[in-house]
Protein backbone atom coordinates (compact mmCIF):
# COMPACT_ATOMS: atom_id res chain seq x y z
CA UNK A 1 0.00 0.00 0.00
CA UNK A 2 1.32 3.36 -0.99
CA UNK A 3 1.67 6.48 1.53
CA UNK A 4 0.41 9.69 1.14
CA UNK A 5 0.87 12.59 3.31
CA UNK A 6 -0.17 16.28 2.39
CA UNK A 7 0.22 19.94 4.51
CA UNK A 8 -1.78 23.53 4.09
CA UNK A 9 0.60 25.85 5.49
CA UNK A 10 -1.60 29.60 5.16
CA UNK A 11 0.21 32.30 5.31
CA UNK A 12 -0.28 36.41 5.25
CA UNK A 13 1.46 38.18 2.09
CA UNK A 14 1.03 41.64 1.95
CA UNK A 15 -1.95 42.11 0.94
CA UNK A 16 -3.30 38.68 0.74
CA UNK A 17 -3.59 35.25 2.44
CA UNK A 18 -2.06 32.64 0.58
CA UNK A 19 -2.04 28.55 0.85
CA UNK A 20 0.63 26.33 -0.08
CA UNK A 21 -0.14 22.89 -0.48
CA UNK A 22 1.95 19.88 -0.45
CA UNK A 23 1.84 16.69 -1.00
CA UNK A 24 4.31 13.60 -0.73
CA UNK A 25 3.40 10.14 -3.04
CA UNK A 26 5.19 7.24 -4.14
CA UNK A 27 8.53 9.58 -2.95
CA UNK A 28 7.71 12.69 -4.53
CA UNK A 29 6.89 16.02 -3.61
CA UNK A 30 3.43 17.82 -5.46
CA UNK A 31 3.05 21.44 -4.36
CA UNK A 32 0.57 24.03 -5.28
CA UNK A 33 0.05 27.41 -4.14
CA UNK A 34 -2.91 29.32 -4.06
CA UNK A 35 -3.66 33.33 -3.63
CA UNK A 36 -7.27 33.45 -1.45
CA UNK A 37 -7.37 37.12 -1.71
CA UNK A 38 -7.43 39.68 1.33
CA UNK A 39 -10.18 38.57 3.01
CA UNK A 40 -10.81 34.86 2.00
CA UNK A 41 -14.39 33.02 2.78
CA UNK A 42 -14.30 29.98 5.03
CA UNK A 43 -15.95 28.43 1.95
CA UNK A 44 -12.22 29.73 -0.06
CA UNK A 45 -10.43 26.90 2.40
């Protein structure tokens, strides 16, 4: 069976909130970032 781990780290960037995403499969590293704006929606996470 394979493993699969991810992180969100969310972060403040002047002037917007930004999410970095990252994921680890089969020994390899996926990331994504993602600009929410400056005042994200709990429905934007």
């Amino acid at each position: 069976m394979d493993k699969v781990s991810g992180r969100l780290t969310v972060f403040f960037e002047e002037p917007f909130w930004v999410g970095v995403f990252e994921r680890i499969s089969e020994g390899k590293l996926s990331v994504c970032k993602v600009t929410f704006g400056s005042e994200p929606k709990d429905y934007d996470m």
